[in-house]
PDB file of N, CA and C in Angstrom:
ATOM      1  N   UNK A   1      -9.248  14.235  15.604  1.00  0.00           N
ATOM      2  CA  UNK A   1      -8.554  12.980  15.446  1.00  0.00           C
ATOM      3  C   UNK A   1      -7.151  13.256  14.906  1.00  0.00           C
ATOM      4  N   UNK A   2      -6.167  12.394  15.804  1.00  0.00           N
ATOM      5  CA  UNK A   2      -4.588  12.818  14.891  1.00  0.00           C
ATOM      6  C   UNK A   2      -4.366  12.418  14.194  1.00  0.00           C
ATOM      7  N   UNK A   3      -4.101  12.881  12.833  1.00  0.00           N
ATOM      8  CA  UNK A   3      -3.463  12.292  11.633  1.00  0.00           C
ATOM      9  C   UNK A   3      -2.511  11.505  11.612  1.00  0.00           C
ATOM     10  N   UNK A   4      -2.262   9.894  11.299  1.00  0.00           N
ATOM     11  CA  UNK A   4      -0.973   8.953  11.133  1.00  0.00           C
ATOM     12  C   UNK A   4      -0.286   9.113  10.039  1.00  0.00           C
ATOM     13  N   UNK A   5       0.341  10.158   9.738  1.00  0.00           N
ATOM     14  CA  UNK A   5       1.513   9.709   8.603  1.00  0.00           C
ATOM     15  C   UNK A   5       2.565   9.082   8.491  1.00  0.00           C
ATOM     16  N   UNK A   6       3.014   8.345   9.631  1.00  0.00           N
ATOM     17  CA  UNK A   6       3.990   7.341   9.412  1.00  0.00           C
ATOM     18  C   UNK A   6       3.484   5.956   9.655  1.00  0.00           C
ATOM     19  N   UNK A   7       3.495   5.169   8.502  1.00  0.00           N
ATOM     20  CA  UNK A   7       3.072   3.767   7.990  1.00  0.00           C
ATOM     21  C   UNK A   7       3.596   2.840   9.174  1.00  0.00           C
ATOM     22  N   UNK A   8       4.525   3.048   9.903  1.00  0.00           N
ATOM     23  CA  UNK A   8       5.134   1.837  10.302  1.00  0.00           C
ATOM     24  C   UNK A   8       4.509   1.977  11.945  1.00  0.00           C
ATOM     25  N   UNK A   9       3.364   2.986  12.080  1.00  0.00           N
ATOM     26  CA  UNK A   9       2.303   2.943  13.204  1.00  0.00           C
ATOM     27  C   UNK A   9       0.788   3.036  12.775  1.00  0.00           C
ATOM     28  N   UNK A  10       0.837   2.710  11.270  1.00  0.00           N
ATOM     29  CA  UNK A  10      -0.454   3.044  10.595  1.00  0.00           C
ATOM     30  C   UNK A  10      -1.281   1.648  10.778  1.00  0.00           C
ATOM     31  N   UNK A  11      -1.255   0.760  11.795  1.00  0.00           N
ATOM     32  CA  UNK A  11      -1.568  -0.814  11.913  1.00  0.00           C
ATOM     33  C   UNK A  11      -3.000  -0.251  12.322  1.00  0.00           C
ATOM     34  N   UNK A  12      -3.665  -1.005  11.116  1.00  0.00           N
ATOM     35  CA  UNK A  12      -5.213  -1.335  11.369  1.00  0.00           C
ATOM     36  C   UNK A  12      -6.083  -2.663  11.615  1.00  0.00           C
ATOM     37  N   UNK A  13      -6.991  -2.889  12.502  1.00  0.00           N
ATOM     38  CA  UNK A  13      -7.803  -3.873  12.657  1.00  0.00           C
ATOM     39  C   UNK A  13      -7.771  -3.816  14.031  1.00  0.00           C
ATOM     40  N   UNK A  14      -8.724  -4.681  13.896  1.00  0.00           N
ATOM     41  CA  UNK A  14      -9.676  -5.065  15.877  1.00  0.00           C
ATOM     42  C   UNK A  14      -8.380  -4.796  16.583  1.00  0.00           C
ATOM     43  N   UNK A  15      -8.611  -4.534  17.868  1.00  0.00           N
ATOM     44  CA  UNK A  15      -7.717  -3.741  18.676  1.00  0.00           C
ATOM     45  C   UNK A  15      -6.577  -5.324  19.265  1.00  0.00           C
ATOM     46  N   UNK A  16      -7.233  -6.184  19.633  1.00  0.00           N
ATOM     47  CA  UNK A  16      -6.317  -7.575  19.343  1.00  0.00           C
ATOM     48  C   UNK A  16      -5.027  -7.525  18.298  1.00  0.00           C
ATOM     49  N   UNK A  17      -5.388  -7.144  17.527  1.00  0.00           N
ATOM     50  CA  UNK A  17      -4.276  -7.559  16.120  1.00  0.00           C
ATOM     51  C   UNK A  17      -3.836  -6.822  15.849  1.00  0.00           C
ATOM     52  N   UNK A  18      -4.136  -5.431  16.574  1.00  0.00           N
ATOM     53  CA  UNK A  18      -3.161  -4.099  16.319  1.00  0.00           C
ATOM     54  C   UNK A  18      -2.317  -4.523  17.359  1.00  0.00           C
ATOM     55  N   UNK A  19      -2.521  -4.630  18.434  1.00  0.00           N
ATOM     56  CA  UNK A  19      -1.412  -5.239  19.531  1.00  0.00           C
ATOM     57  C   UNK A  19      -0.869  -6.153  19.312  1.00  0.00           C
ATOM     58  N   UNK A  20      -1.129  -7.362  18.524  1.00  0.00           N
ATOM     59  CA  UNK A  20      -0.461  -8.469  18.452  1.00  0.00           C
ATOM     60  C   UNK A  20       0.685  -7.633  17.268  1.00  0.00           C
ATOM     61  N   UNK A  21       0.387  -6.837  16.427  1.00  0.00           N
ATOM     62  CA  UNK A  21       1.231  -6.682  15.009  1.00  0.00           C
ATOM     63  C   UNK A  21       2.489  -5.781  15.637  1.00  0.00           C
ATOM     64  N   UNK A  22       2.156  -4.842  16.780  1.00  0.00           N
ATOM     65  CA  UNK A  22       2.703  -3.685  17.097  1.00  0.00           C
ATOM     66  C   UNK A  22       3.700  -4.534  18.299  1.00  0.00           C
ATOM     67  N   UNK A  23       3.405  -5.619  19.174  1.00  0.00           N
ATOM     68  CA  UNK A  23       4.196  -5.975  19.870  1.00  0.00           C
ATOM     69  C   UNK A  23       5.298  -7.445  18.941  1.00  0.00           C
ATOM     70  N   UNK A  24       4.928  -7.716  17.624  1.00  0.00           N
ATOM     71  CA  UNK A  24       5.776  -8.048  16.708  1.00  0.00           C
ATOM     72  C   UNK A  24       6.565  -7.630  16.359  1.00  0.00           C
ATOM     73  N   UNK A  25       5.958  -6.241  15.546  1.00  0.00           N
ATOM     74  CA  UNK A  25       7.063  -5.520  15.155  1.00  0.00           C
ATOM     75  C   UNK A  25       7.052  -5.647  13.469  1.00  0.00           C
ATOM     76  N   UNK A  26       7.604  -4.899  12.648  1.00  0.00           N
ATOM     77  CA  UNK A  26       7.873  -5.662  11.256  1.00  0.00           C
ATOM     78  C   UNK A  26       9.335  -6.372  11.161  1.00  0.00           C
ATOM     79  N   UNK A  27       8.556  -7.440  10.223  1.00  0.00           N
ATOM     80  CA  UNK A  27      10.296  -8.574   9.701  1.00  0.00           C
ATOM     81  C   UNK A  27      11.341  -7.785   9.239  1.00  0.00           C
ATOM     82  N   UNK A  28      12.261  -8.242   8.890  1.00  0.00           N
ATOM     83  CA  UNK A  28      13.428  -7.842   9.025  1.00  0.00           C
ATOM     84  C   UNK A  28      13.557  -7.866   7.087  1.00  0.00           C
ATOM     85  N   UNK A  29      14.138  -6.363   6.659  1.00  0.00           N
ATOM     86  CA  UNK A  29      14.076  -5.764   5.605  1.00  0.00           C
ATOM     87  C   UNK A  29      12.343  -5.104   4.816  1.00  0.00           C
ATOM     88  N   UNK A  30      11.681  -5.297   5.527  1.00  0.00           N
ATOM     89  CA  UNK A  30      10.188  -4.407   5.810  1.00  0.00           C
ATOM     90  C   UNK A  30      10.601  -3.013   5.552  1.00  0.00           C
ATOM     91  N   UNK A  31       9.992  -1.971   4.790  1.00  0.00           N
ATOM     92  CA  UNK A  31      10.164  -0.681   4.857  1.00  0.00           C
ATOM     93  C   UNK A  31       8.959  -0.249   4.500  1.00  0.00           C
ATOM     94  N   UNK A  32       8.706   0.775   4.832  1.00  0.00           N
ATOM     95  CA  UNK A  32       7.427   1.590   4.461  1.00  0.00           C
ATOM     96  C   UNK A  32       7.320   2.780   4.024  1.00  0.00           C
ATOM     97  N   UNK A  33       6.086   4.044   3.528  1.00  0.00           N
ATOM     98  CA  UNK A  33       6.377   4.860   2.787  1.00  0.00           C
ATOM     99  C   UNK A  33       4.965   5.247   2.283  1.00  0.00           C
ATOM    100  N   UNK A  34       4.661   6.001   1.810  1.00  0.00           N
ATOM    101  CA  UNK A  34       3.549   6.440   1.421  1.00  0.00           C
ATOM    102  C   UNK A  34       3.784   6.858  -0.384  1.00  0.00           C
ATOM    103  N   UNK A  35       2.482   6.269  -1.058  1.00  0.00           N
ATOM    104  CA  UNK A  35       2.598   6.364  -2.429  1.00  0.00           C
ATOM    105  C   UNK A  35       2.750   7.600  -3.188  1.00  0.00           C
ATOM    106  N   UNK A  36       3.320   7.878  -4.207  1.00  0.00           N
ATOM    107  CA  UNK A  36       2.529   9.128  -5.082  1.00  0.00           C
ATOM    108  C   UNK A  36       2.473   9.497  -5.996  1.00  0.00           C
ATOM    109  N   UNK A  37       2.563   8.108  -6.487  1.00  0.00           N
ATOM    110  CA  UNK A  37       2.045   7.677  -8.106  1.00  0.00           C
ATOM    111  C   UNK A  37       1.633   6.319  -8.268  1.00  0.00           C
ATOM    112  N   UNK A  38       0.561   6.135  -8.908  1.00  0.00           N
ATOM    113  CA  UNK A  38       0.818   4.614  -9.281  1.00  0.00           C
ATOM    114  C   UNK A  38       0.458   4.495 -10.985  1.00  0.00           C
ATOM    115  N   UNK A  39       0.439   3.015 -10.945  1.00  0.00           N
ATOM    116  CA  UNK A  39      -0.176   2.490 -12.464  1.00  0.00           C
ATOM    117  C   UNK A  39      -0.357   1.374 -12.495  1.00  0.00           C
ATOM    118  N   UNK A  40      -1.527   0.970 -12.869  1.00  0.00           N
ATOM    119  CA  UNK A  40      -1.961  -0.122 -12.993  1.00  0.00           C
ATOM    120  C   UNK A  40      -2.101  -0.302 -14.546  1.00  0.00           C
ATOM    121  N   UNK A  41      -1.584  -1.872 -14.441  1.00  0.00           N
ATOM    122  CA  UNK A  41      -1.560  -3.035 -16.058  1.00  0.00           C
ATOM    123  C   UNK A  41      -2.933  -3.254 -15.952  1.00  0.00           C
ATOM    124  N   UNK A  42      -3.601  -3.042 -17.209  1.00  0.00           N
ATOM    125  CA  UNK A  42      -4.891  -3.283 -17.415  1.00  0.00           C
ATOM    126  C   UNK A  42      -5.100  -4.410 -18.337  1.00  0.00           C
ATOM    127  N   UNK A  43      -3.953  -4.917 -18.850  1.00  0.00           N
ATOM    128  CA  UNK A  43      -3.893  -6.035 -19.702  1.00  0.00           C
ATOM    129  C   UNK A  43      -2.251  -6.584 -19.303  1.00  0.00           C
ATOM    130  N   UNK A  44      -2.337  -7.493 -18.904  1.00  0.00           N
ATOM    131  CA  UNK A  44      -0.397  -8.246 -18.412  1.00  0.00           C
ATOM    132  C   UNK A  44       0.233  -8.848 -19.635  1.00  0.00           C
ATOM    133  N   UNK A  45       1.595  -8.159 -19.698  1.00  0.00           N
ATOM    134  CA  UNK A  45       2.157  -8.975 -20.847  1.00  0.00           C
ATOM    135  C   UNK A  45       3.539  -9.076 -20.530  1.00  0.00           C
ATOM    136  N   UNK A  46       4.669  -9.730 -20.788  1.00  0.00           N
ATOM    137  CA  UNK A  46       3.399 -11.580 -21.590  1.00  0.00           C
ATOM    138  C   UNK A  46       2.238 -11.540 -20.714  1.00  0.00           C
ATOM    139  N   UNK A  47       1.862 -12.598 -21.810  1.00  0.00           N
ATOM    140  CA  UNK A  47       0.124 -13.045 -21.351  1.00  0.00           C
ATOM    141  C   UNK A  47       0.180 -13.742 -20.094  1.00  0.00           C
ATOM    142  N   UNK A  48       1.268 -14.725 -20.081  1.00  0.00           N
ATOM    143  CA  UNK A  48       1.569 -16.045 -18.989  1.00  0.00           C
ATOM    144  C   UNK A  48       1.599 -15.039 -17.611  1.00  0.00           C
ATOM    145  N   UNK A  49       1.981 -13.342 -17.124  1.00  0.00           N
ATOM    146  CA  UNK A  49       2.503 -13.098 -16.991  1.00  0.00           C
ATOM    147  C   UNK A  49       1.547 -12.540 -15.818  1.00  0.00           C
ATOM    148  N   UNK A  50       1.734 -12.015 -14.394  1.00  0.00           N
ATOM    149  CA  UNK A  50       0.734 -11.590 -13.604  1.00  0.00           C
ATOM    150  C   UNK A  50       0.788 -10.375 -13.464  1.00  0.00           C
ATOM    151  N   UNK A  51      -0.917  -9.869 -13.871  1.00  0.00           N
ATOM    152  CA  UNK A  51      -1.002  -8.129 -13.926  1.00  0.00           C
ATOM    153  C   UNK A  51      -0.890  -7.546 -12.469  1.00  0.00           C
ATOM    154  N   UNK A  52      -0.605  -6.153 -12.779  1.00  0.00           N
ATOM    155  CA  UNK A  52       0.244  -6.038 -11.547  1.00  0.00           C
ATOM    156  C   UNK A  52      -0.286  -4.476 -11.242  1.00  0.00           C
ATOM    157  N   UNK A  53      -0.642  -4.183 -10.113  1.00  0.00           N
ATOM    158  CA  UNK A  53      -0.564  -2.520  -9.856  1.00  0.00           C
ATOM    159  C   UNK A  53       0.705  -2.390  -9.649  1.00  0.00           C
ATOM    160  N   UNK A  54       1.282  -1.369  -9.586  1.00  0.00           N
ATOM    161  CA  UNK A  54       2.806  -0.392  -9.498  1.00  0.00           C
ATOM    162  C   UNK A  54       2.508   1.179  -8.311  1.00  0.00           C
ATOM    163  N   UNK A  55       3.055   1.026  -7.928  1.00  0.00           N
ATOM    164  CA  UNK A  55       3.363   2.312  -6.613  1.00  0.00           C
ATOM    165  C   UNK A  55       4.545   2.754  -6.677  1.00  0.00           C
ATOM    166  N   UNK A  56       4.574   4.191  -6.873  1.00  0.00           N
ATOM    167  CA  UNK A  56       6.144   4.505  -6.460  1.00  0.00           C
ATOM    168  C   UNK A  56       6.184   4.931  -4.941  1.00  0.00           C
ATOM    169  N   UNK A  57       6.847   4.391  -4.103  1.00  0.00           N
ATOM    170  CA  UNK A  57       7.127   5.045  -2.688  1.00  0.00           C
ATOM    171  C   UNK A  57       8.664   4.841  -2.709  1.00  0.00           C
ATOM    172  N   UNK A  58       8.930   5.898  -2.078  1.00  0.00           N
ATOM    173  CA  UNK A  58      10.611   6.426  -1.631  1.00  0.00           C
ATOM    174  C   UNK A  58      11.023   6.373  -2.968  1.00  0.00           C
ATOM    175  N   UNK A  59      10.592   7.332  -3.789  1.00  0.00           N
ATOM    176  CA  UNK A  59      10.874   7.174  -5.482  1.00  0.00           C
ATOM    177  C   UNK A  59      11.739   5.934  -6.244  1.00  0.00           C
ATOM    178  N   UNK A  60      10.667   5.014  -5.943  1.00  0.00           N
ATOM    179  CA  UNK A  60      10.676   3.494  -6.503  1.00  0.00           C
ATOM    180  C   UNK A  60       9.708   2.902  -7.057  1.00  0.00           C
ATOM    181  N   UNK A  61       9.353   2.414  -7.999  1.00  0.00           N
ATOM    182  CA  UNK A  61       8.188   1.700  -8.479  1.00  0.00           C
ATOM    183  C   UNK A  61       8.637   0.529  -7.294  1.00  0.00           C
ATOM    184  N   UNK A  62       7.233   0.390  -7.066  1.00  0.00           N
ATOM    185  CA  UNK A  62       6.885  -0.922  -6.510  1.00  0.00           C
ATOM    186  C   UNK A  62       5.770  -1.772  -6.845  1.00  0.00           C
ATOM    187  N   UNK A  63       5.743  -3.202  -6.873  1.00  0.00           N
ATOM    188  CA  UNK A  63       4.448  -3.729  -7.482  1.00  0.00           C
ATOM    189  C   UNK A  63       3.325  -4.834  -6.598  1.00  0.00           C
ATOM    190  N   UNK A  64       2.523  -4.882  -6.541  1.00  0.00           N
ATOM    191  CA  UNK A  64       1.647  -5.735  -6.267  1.00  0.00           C
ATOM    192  C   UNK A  64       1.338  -6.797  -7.159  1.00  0.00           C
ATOM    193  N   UNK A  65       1.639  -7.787  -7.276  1.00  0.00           N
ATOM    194  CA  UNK A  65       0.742  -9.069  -8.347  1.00  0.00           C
ATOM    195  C   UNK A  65      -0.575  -8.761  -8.098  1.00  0.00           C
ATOM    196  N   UNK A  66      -1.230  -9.161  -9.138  1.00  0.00           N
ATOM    197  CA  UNK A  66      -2.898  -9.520  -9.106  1.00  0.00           C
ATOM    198  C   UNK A  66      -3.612  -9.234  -8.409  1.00  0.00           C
ATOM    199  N   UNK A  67      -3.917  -7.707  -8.186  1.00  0.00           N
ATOM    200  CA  UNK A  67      -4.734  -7.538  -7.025  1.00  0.00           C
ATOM    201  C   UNK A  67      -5.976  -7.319  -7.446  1.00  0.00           C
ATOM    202  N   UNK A  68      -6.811  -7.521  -6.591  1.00  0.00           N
ATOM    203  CA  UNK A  68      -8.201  -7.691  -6.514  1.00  0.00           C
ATOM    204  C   UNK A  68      -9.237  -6.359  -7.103  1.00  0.00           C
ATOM    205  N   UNK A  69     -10.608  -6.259  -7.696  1.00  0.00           N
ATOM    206  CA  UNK A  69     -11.129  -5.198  -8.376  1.00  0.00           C
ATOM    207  C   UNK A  69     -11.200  -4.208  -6.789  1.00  0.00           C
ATOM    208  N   UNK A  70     -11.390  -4.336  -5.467  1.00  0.00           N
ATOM    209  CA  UNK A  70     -11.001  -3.707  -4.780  1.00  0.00           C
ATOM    210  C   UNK A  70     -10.126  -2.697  -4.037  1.00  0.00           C
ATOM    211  N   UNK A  71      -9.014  -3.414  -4.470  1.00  0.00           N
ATOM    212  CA  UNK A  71      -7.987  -3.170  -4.263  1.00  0.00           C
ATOM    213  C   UNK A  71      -7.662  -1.850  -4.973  1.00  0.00           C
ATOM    214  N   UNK A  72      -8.325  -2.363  -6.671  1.00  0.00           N
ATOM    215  CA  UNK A  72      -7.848  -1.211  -7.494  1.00  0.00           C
ATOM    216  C   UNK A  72      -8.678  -0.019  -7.711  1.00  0.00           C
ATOM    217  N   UNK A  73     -10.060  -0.494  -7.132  1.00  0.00           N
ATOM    218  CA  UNK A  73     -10.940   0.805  -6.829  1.00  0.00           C
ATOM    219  C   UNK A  73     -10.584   1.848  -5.806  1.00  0.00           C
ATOM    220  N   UNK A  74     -10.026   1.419  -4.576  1.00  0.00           N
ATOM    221  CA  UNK A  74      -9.581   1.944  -3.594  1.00  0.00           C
ATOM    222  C   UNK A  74      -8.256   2.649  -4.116  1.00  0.00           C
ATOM    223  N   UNK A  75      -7.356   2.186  -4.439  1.00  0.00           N
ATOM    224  CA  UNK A  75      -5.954   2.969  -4.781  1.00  0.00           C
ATOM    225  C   UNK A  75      -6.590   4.009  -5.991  1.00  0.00           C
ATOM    226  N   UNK A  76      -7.183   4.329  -6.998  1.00  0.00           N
ATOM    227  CA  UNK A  76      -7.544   4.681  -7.712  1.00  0.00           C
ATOM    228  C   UNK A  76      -8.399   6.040  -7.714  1.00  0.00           C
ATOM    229  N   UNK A  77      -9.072   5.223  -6.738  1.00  0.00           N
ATOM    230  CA  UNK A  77      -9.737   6.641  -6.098  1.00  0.00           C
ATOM    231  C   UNK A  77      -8.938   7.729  -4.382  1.00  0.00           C
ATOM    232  N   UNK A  78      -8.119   7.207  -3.927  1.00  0.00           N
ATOM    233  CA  UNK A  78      -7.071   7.626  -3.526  1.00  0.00           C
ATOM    234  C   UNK A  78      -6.882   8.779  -4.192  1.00  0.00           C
ATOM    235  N   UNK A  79      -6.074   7.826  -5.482  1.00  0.00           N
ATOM    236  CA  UNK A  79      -5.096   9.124  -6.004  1.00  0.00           C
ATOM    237  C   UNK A  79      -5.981  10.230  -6.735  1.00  0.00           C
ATOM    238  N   UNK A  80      -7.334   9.999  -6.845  1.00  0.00           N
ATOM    239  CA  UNK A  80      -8.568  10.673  -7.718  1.00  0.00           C
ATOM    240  C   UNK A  80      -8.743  11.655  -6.693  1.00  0.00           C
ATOM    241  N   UNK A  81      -8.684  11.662  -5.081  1.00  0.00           N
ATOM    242  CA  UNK A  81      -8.709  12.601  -4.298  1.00  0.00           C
ATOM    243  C   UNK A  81      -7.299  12.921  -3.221  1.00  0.00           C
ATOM    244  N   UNK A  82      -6.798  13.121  -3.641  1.00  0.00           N
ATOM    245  CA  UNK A  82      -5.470  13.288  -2.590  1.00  0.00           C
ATOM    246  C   UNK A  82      -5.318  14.459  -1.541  1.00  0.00           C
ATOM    247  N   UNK A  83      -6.169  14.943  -2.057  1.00  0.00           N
ATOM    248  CA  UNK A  83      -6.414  15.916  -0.454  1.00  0.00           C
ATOM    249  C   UNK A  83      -6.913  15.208   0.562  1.00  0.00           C
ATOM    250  N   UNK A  84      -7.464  14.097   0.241  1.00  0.00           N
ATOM    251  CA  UNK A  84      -8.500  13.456   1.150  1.00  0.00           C
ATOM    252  C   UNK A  84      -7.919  12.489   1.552  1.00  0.00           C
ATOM    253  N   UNK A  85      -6.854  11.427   0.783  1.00  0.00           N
ATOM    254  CA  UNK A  85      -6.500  10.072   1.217  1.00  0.00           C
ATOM    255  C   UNK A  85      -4.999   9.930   0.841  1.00  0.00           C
ATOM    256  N   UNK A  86      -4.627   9.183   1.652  1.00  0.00           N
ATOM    257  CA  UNK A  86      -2.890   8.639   1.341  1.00  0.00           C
ATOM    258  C   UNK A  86      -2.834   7.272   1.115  1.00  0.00           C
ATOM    259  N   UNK A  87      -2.198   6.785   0.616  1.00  0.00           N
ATOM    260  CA  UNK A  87      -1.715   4.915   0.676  1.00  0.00           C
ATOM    261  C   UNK A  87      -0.600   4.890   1.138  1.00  0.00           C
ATOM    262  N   UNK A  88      -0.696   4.173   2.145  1.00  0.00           N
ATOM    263  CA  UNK A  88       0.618   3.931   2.694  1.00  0.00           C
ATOM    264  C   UNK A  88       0.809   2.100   2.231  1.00  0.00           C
ATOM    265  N   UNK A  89       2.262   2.283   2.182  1.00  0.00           N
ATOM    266  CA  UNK A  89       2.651   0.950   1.302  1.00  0.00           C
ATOM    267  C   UNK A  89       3.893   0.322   2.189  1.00  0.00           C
ATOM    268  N   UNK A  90       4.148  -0.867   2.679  1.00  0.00           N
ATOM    269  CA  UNK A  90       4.964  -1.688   3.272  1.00  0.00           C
ATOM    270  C   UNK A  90       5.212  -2.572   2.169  1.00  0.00           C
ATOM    271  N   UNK A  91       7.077  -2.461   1.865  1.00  0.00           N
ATOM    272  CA  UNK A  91       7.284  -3.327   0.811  1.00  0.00           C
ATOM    273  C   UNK A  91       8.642  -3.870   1.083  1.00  0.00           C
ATOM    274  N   UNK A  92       8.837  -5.066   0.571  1.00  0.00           N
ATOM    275  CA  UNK A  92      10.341  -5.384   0.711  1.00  0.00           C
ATOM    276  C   UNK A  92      11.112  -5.605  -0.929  1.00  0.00           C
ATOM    277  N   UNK A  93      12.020  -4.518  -1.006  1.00  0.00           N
ATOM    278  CA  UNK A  93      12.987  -4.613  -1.922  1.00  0.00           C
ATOM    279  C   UNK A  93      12.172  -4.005  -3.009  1.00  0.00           C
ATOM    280  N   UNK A  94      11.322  -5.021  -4.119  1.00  0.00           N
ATOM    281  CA  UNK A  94      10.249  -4.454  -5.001  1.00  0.00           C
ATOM    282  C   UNK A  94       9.068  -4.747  -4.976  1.00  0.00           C
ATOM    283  N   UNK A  95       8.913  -5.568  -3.722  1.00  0.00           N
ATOM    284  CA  UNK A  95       7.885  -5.781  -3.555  1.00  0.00           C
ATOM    285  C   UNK A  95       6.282  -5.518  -2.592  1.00  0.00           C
ATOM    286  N   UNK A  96       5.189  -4.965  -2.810  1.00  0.00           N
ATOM    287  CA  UNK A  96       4.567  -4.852  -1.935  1.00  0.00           C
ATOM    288  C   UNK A  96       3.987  -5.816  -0.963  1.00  0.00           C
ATOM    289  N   UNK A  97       4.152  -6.013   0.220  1.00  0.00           N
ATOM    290  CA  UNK A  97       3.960  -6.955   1.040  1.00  0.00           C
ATOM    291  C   UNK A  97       2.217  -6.173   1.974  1.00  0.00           C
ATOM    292  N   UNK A  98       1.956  -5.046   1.876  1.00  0.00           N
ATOM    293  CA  UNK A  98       1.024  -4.959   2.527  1.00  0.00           C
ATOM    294  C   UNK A  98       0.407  -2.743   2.211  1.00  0.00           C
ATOM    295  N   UNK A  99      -0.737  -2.613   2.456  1.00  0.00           N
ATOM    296  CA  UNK A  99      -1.096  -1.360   1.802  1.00  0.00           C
ATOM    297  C   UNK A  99      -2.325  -1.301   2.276  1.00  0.00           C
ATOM    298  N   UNK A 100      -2.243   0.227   2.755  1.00  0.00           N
ATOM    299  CA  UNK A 100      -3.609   0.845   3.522  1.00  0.00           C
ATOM    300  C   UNK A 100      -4.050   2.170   2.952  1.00  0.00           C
ATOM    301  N   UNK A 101      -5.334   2.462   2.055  1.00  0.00           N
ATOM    302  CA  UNK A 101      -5.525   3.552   1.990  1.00  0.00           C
ATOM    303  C   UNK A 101      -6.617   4.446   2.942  1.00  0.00           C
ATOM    304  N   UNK A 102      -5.329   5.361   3.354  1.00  0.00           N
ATOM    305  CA  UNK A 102      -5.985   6.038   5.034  1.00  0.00           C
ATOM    306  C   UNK A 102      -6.777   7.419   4.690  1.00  0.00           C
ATOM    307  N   UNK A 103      -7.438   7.975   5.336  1.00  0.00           N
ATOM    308  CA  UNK A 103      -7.964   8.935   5.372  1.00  0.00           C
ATOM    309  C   UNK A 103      -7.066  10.487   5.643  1.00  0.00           C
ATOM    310  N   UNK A 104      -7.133  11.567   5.264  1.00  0.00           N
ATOM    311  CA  UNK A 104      -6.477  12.712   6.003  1.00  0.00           C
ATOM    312  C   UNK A 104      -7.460  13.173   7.184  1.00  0.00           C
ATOM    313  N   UNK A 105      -8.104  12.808   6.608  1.00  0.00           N
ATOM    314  CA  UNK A 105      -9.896  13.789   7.490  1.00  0.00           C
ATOM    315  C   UNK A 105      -9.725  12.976   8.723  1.00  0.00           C
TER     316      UNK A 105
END
């Protein structure tokens, strides 16, 4: 199987919506990148304030609001095996707009 390391062909799901995404295209100021660090807020502060995972791609922190106990099991264990898995991260400016953690294998 060939390895995808570039994010901006890394489109996953039913073969419908990979075609629909790929004959879209990404919006305009979209960039992508693969992670290789993160950190996650385990408590948000201020309190008022939304906890956030953090990614650095293209040596930038980038953040996610409030993501899901999924979300953070998956990135987590990513970076727990990195021989094995990459995250690739689509973000605009500082923000993460979308994130896949792919396989190497």
């Amino acid at each position: 199987m060939k390895q995808i390391t570039d994010p901006l062909f890394a489109l996953t799901g039913p073969k419908e919506i990979v075609r629909e995404r790929g004959a879209l295209g990404l919006d305009a100021g979209i960039k992508s990148g693969i992670a290789t660090e993160y950190w996650l807020e385990l408590l948000n502060y201020p309190e008022e304030s939304a906890r956030s995972l953090w990614l650095n791609v293209d040596s930038q922190w980038r953040r996610l609001h409030s993501p899901n106990a999924q979300i953070q099991n998956q990135v987590e264990r990513a970076f727990s095996y990195p021989k094995l898995f990459d995250v690739l991260v689509w973000y605009q400016e500082e923000k993460i707009v979308g994130l896949v953690v792919h396989s190497k294998g």
